[in-house]
Every structure is written in structure tokens, then in C-alpha cells.
PDB file of N, CA and C in Angstrom:
ATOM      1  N   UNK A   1      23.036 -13.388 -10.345  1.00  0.00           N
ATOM      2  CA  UNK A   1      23.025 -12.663  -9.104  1.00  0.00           C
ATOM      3  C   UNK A   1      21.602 -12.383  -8.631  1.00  0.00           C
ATOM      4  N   UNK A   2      20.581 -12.891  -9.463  1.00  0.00           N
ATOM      5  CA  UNK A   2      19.101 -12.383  -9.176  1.00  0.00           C
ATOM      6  C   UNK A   2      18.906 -13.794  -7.962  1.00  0.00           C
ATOM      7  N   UNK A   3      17.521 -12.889  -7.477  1.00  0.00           N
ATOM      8  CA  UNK A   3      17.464 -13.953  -6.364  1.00  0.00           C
ATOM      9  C   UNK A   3      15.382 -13.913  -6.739  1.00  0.00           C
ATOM     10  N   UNK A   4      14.816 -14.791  -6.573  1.00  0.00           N
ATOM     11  CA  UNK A   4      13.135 -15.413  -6.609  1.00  0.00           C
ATOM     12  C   UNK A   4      12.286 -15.672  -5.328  1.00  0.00           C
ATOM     13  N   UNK A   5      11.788 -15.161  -5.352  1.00  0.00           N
ATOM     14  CA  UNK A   5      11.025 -15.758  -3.897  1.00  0.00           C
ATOM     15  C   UNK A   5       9.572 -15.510  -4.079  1.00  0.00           C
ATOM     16  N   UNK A   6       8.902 -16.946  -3.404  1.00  0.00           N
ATOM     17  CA  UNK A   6       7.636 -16.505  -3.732  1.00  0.00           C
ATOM     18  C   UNK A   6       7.087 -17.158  -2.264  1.00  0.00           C
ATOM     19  N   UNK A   7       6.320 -16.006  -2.074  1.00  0.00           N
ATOM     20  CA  UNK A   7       5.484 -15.850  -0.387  1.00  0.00           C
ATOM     21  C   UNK A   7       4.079 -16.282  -0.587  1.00  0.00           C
ATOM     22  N   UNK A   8       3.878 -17.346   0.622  1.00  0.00           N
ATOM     23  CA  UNK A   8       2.334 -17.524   0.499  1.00  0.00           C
ATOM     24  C   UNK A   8       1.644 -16.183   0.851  1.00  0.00           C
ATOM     25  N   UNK A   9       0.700 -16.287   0.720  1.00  0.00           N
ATOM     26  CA  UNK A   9      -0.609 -14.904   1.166  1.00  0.00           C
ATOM     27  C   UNK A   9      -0.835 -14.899   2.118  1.00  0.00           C
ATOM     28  N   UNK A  10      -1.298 -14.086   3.434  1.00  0.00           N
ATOM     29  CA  UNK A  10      -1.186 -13.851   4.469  1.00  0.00           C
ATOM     30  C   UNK A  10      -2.458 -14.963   4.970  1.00  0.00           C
ATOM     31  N   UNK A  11      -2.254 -15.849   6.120  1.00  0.00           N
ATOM     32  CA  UNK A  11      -3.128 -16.481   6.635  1.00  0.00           C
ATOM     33  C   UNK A  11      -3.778 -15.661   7.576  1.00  0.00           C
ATOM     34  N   UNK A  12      -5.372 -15.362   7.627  1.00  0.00           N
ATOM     35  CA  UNK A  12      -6.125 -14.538   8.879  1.00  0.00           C
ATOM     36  C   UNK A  12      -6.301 -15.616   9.529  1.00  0.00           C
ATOM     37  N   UNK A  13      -6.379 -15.221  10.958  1.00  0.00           N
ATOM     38  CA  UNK A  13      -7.034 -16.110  11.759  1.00  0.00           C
ATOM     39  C   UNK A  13      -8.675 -16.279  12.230  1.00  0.00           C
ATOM     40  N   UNK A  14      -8.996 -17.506  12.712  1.00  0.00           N
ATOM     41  CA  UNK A  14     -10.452 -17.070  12.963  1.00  0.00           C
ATOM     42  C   UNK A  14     -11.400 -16.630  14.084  1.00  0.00           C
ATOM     43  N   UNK A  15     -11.923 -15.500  14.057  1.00  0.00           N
ATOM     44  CA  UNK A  15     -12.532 -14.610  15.156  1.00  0.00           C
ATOM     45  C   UNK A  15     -12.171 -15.458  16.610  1.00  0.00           C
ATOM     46  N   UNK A  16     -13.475 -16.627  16.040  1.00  0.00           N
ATOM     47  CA  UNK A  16     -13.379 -17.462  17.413  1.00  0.00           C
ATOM     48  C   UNK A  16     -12.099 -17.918  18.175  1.00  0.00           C
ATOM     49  N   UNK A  17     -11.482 -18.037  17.561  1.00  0.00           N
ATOM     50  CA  UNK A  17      -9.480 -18.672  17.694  1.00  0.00           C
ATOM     51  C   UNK A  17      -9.004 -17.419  18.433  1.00  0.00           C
ATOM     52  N   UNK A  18      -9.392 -16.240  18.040  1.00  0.00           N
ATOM     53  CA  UNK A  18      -8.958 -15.167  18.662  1.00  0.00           C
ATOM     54  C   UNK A  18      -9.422 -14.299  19.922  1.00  0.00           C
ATOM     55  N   UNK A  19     -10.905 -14.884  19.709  1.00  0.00           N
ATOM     56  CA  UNK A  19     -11.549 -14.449  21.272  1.00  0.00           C
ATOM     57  C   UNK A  19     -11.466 -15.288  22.176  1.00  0.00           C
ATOM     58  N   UNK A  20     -11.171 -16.919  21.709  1.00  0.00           N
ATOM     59  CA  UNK A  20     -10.625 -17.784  23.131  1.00  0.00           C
ATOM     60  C   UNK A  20      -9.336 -17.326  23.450  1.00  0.00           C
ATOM     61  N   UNK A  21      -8.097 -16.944  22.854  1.00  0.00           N
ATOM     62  CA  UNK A  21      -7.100 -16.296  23.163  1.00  0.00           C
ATOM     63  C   UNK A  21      -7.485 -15.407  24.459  1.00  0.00           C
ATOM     64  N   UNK A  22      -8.117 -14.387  23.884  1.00  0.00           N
ATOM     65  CA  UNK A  22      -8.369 -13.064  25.511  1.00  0.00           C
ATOM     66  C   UNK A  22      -9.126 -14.071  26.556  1.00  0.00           C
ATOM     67  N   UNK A  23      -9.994 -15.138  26.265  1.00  0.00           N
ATOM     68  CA  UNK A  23     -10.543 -15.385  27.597  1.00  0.00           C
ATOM     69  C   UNK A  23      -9.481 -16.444  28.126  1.00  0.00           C
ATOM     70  N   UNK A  24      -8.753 -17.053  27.255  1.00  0.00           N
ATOM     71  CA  UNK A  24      -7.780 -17.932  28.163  1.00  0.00           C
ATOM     72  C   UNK A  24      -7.051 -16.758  29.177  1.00  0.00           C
ATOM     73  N   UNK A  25      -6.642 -15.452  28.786  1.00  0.00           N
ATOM     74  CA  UNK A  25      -5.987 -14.566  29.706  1.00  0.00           C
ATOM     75  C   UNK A  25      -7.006 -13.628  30.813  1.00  0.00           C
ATOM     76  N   UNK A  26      -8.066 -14.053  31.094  1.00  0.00           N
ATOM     77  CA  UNK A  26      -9.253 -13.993  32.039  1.00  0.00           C
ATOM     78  C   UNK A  26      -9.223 -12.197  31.907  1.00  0.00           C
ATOM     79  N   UNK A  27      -8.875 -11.473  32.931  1.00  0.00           N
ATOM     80  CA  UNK A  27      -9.439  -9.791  32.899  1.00  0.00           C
ATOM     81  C   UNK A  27      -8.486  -9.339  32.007  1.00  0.00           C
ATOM     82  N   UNK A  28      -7.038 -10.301  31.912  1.00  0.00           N
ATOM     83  CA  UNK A  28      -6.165  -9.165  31.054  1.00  0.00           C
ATOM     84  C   UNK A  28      -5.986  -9.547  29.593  1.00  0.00           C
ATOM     85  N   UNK A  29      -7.096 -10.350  29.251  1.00  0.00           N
ATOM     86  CA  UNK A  29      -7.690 -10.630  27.358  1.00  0.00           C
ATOM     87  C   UNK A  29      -8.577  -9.020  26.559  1.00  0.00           C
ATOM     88  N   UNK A  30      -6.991  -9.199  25.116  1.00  0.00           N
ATOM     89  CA  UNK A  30      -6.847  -7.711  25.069  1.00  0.00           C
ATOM     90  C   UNK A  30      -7.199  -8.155  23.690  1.00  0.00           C
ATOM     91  N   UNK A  31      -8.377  -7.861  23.019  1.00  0.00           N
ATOM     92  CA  UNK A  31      -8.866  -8.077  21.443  1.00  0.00           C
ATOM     93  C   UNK A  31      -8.679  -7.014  20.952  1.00  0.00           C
ATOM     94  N   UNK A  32      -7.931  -6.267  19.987  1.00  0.00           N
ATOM     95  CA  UNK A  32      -7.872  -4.902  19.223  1.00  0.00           C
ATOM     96  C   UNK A  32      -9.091  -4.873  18.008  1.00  0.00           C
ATOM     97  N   UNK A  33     -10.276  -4.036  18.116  1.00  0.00           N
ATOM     98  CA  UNK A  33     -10.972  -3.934  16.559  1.00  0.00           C
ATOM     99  C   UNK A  33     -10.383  -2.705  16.222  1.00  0.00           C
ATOM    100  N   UNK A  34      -9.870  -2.541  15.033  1.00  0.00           N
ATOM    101  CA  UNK A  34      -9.363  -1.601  14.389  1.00  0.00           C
ATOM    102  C   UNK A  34     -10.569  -1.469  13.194  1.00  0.00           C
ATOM    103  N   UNK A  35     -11.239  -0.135  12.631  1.00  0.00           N
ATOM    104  CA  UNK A  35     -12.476   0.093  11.592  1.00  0.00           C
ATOM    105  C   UNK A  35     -11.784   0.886  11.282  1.00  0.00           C
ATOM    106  N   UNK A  36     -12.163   0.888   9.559  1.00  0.00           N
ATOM    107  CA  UNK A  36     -11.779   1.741   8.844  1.00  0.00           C
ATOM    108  C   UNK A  36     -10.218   2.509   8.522  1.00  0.00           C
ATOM    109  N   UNK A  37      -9.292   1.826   8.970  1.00  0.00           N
ATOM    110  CA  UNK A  37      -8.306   1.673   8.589  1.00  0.00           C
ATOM    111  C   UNK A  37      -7.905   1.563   6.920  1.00  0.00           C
ATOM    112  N   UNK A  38      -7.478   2.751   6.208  1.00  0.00           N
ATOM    113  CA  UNK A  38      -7.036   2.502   4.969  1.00  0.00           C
ATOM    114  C   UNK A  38      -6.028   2.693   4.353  1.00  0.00           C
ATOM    115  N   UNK A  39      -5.259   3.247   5.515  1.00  0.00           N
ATOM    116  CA  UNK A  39      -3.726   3.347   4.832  1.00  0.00           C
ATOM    117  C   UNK A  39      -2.867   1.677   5.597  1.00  0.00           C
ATOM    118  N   UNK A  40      -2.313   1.770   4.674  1.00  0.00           N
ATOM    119  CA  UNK A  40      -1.501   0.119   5.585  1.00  0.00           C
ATOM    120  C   UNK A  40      -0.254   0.576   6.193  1.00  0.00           C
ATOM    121  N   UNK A  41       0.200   1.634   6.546  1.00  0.00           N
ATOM    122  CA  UNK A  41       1.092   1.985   7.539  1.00  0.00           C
ATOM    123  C   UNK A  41       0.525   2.135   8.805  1.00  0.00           C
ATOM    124  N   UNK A  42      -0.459   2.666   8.829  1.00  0.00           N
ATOM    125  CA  UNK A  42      -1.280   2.901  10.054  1.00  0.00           C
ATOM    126  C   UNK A  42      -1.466   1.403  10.659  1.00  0.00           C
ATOM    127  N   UNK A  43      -2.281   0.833   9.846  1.00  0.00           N
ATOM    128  CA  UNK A  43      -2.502  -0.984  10.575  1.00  0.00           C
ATOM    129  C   UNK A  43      -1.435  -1.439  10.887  1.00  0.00           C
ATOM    130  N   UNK A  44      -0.477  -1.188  10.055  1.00  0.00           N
ATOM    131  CA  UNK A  44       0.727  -2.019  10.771  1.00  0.00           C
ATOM    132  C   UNK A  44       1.366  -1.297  11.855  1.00  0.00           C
ATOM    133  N   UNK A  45       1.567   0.024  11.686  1.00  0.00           N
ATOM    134  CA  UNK A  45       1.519   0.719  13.358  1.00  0.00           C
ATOM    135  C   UNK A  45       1.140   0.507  14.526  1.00  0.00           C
ATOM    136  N   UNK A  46      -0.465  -0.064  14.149  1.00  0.00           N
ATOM    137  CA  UNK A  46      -1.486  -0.286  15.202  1.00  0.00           C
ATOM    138  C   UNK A  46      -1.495  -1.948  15.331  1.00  0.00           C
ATOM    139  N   UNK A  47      -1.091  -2.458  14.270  1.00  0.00           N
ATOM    140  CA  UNK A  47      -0.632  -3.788  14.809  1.00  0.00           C
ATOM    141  C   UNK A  47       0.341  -4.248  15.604  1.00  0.00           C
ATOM    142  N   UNK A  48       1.679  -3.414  15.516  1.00  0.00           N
ATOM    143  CA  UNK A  48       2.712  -3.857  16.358  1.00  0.00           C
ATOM    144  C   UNK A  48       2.619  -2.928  17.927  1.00  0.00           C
ATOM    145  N   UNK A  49       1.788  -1.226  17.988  1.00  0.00           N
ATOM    146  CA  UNK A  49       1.342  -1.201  18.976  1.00  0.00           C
ATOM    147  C   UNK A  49       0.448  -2.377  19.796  1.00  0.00           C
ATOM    148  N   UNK A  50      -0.419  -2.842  19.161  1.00  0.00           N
ATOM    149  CA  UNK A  50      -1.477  -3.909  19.810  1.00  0.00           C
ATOM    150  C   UNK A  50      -0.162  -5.213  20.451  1.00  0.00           C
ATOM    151  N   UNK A  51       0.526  -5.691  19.891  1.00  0.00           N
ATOM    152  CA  UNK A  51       1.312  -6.597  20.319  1.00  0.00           C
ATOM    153  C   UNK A  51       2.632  -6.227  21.057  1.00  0.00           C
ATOM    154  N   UNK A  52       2.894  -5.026  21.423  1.00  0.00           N
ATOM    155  CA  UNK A  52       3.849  -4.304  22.355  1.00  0.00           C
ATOM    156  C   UNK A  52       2.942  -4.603  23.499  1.00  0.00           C
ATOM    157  N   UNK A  53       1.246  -4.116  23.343  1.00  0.00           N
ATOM    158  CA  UNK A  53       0.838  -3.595  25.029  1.00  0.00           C
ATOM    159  C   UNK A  53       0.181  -5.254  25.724  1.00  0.00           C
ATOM    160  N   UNK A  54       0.417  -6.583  24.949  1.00  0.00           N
ATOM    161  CA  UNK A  54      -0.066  -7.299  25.325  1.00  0.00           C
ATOM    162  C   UNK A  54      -1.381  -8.521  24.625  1.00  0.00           C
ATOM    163  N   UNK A  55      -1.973  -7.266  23.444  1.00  0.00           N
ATOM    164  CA  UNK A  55      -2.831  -8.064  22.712  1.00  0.00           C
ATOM    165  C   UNK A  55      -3.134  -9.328  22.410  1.00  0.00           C
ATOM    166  N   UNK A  56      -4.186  -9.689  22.181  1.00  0.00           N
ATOM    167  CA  UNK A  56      -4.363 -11.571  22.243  1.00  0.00           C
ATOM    168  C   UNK A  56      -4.294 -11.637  20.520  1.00  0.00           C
ATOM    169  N   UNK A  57      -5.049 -10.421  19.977  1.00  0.00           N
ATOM    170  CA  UNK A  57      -5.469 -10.917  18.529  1.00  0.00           C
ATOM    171  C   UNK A  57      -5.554  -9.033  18.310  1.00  0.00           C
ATOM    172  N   UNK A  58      -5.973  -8.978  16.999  1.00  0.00           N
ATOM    173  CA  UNK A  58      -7.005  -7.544  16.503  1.00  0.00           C
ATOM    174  C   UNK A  58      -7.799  -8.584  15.352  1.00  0.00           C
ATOM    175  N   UNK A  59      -9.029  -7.412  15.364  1.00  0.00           N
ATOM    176  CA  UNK A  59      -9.906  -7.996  14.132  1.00  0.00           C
ATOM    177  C   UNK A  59     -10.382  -6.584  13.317  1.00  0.00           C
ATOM    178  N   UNK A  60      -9.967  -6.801  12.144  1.00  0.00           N
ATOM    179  CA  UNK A  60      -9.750  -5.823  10.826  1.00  0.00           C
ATOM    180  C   UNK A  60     -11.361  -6.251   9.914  1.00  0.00           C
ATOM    181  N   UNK A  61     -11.797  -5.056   9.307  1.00  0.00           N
ATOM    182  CA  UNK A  61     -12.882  -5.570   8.437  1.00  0.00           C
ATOM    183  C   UNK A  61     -12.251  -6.182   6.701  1.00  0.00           C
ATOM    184  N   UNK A  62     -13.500  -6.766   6.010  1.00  0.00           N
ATOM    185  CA  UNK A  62     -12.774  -7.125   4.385  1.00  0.00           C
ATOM    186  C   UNK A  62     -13.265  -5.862   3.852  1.00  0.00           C
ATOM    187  N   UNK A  63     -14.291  -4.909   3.958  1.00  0.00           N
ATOM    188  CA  UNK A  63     -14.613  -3.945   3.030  1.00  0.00           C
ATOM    189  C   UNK A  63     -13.867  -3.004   3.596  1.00  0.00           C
ATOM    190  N   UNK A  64     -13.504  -2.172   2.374  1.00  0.00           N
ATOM    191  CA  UNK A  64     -12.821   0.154   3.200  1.00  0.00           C
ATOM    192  C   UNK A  64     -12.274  -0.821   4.062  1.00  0.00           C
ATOM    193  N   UNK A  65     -11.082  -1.196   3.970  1.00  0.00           N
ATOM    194  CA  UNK A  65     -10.142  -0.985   5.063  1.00  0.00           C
ATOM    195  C   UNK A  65      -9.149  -1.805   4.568  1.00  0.00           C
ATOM    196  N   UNK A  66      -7.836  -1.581   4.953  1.00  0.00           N
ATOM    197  CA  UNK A  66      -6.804  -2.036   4.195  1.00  0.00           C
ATOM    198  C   UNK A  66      -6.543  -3.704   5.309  1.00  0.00           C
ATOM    199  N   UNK A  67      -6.472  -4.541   4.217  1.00  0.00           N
ATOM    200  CA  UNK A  67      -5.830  -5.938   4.532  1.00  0.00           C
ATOM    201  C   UNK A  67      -4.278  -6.036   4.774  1.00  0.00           C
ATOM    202  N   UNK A  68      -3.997  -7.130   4.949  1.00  0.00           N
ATOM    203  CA  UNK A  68      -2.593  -7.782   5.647  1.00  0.00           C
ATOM    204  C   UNK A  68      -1.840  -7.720   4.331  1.00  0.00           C
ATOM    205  N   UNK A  69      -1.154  -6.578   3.965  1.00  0.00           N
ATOM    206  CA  UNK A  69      -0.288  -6.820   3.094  1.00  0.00           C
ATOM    207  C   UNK A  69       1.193  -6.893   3.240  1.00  0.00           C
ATOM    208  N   UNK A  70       2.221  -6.791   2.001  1.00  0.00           N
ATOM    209  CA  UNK A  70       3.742  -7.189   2.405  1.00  0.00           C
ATOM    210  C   UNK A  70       3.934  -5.317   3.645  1.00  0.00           C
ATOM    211  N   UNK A  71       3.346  -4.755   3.132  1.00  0.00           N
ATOM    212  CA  UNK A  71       3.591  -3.100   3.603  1.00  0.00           C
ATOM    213  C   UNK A  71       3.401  -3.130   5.348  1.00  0.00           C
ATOM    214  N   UNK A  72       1.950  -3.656   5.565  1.00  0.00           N
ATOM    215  CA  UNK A  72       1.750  -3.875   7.012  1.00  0.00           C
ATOM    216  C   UNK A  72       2.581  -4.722   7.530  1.00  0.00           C
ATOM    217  N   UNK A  73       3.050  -6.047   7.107  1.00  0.00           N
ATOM    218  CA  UNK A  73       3.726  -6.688   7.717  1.00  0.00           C
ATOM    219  C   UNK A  73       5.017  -5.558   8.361  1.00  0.00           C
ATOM    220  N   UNK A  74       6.041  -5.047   7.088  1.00  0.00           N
ATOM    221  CA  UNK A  74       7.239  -4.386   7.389  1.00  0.00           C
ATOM    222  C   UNK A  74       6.823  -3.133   8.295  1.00  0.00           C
ATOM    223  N   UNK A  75       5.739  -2.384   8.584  1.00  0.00           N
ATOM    224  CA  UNK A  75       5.311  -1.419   9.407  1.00  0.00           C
ATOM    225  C   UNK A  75       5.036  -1.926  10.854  1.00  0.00           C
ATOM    226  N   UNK A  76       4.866  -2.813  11.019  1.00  0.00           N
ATOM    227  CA  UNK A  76       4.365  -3.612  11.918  1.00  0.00           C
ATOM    228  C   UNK A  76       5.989  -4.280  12.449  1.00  0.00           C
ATOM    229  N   UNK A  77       6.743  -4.012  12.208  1.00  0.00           N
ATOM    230  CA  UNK A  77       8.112  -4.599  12.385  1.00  0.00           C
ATOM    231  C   UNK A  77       7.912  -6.080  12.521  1.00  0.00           C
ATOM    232  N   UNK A  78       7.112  -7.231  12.298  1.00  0.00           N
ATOM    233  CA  UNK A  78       7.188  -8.075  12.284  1.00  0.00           C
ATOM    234  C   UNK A  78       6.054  -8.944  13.368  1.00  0.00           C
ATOM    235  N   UNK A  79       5.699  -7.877  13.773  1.00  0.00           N
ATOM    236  CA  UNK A  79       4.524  -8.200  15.251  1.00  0.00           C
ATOM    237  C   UNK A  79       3.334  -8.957  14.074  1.00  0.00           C
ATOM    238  N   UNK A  80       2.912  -8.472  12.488  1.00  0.00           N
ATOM    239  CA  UNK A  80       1.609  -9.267  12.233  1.00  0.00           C
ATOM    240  C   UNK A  80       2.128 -10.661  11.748  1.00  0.00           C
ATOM    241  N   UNK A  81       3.567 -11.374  12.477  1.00  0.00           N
ATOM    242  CA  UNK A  81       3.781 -12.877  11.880  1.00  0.00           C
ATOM    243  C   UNK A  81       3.215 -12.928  13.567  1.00  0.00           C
ATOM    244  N   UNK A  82       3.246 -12.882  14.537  1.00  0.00           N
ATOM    245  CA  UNK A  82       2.777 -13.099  16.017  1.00  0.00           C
ATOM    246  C   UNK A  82       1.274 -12.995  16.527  1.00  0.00           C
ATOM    247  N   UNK A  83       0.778 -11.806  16.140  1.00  0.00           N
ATOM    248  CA  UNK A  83      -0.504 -11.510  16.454  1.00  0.00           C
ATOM    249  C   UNK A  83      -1.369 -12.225  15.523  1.00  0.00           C
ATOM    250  N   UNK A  84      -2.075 -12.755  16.062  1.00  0.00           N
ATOM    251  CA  UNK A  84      -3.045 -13.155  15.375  1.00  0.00           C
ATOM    252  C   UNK A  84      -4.272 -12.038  14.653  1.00  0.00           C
ATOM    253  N   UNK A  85      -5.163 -12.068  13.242  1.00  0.00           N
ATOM    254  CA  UNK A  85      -4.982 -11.303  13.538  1.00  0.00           C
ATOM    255  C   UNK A  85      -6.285 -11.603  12.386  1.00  0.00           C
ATOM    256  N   UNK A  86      -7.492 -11.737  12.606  1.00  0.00           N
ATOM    257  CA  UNK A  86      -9.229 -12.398  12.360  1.00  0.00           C
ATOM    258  C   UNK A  86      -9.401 -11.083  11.246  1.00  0.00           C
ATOM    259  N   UNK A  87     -10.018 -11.789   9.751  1.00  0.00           N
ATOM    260  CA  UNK A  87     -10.616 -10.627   9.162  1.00  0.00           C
ATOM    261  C   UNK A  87     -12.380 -11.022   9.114  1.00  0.00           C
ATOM    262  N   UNK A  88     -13.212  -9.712   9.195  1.00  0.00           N
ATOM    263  CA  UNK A  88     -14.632 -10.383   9.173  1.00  0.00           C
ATOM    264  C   UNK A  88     -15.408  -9.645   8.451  1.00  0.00           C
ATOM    265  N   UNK A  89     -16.489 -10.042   7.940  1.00  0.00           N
ATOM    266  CA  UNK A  89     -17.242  -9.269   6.816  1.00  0.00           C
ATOM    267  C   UNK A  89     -17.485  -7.716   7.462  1.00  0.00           C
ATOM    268  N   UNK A  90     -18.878  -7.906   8.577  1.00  0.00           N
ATOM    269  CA  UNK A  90     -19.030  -6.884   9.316  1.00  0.00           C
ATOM    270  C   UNK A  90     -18.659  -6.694  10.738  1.00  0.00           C
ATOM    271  N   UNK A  91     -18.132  -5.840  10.743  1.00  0.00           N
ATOM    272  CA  UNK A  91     -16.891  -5.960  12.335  1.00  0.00           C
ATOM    273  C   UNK A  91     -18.140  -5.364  13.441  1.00  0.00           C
ATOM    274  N   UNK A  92     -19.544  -4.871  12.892  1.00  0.00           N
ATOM    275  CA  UNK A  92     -20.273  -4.539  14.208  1.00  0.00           C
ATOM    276  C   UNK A  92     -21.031  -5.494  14.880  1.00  0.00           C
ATOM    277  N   UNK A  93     -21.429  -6.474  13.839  1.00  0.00           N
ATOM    278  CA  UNK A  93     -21.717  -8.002  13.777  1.00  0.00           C
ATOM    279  C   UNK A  93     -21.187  -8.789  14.615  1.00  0.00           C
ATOM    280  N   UNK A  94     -20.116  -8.835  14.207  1.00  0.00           N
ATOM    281  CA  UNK A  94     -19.138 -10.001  14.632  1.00  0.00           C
ATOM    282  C   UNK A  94     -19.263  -9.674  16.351  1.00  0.00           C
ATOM    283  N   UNK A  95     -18.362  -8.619  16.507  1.00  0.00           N
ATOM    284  CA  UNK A  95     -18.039  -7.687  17.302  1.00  0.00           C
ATOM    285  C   UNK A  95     -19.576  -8.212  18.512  1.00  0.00           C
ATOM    286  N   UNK A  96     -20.405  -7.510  18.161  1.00  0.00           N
ATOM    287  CA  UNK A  96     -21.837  -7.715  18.868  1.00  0.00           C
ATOM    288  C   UNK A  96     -22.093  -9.407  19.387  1.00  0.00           C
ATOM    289  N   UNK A  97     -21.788 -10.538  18.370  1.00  0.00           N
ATOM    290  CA  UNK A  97     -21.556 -11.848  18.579  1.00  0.00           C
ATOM    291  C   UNK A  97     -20.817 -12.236  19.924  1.00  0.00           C
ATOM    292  N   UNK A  98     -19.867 -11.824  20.197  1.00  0.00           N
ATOM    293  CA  UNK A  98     -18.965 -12.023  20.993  1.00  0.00           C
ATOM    294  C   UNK A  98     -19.781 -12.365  22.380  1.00  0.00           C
ATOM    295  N   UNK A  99     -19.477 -12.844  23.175  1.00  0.00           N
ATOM    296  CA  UNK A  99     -20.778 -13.329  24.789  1.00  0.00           C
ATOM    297  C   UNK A  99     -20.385 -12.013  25.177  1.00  0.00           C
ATOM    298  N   UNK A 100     -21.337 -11.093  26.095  1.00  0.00           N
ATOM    299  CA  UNK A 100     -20.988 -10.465  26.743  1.00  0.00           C
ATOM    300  C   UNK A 100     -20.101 -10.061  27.734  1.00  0.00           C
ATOM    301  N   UNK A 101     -20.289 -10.882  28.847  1.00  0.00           N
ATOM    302  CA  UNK A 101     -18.808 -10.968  29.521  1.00  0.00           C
ATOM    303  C   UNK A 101     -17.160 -10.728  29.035  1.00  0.00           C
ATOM    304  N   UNK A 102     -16.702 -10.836  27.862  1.00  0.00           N
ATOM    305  CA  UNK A 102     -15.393 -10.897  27.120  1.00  0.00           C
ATOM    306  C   UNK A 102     -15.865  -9.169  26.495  1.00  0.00           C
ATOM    307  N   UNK A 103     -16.758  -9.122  26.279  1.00  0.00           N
ATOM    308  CA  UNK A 103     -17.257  -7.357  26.186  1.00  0.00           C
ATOM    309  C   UNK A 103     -16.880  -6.410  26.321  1.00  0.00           C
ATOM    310  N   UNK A 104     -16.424  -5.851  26.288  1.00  0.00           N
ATOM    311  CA  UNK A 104     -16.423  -4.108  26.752  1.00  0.00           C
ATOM    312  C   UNK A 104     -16.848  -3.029  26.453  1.00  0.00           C
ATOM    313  N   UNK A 105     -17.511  -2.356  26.289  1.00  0.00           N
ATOM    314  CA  UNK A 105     -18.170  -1.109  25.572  1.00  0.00           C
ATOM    315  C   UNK A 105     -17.439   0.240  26.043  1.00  0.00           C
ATOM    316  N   UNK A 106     -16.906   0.778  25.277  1.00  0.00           N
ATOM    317  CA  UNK A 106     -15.593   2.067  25.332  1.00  0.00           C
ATOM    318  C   UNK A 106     -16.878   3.170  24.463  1.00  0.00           C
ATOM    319  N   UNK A 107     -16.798   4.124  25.519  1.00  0.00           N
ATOM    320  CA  UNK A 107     -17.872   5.407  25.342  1.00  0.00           C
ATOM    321  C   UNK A 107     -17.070   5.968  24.105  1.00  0.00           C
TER     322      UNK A 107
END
């Protein structure tokens, strides 16, 4: 009556893959950075919010902050198999990389 299953590991996507996403959608390209995130209910909260309001992608850091696990997925009701969803060393870096124009700076 037992049942086995074995799941690959979560594929991230890559930054760039995810910022042509928002500019293919011209003013209404919606990138989520989420920092410092360490509980994985919260990310997956804020993941399936991000893909309710429209989101192209979010980008999560690898250090202090919780990754794509089985927990986020089920919190996320299923939105982090859709969203794409970039992990990067330093998210102020990366973040700063981005061309200006696709930009936004939130006070």
C-alpha cells in the first residue's frame, strides 16, 4: 500500500530569462525582489501574491533567505511551478545590473 516518489530539485530560472519577461510586457513588466525572506511560508505567500497581481518573474537571494523548497511550493498554492523565479548571489548587484529603463527605484 506504500507509494515512492522521487522529485527533481527545484529548477531557478535565469535573471536575464526573467528580466526579458517584464520587458517583453513593456510598462506593465512586473519583476518581484523579495530580500531577506526566511521563513518559507512567507515566500511562498509572496510568491503566489506576485503571480495573482501579474508578475513576470521574482528574484530571491542564495545567502539568509529561504530557497524554493517542497514548503514554498505548497504555500504558494502552486503559483512557484508558473512563476519563474531567478536565484542570485547578491540581489543589490544583480538588481543594480539590470539597464535602467526596466528600473524602478521605490523610496
Amino acid at each position: 500500500q506504500g507509494v515512492a516518489l522521487r522529485v527533481a530539485e527545484f529548477s531557478y530560472a535565469d535573471l536575464a530569462e526573467v528580466v526579458e519577461r517584464a520587458k517583453a510586457q513593456g510598462p506593465k513588466g512586473l519583476v518581484v525582489a523579495l530580500d531577506g525572506l526566511e521563513d518559507p511560508h512567507n515566500l511562498g505567500a509572496l510568491v503566489r501574491s506576485a503571480f495573482a497581481l501579474g508578475a513576470q518573474g521574482a528574484v530571491i537571494p542564495k545567502d539568509r533567505a529561504a530557497g524554493v523548497t517542497p514548503t514554498v511550493v505548497k504555500a504558494s498554492a502552486g503559483a512557484a511551478a508558473h512563476l519563474p523565479i531567478a536565484r542570485v548571489t547578491n540581489l543589490a548587484r544583480a538588481l543594480s545590473a539590470v539597464p535602467s529603463p526596466t528600473r524602478m527605484n521605490v523610496p
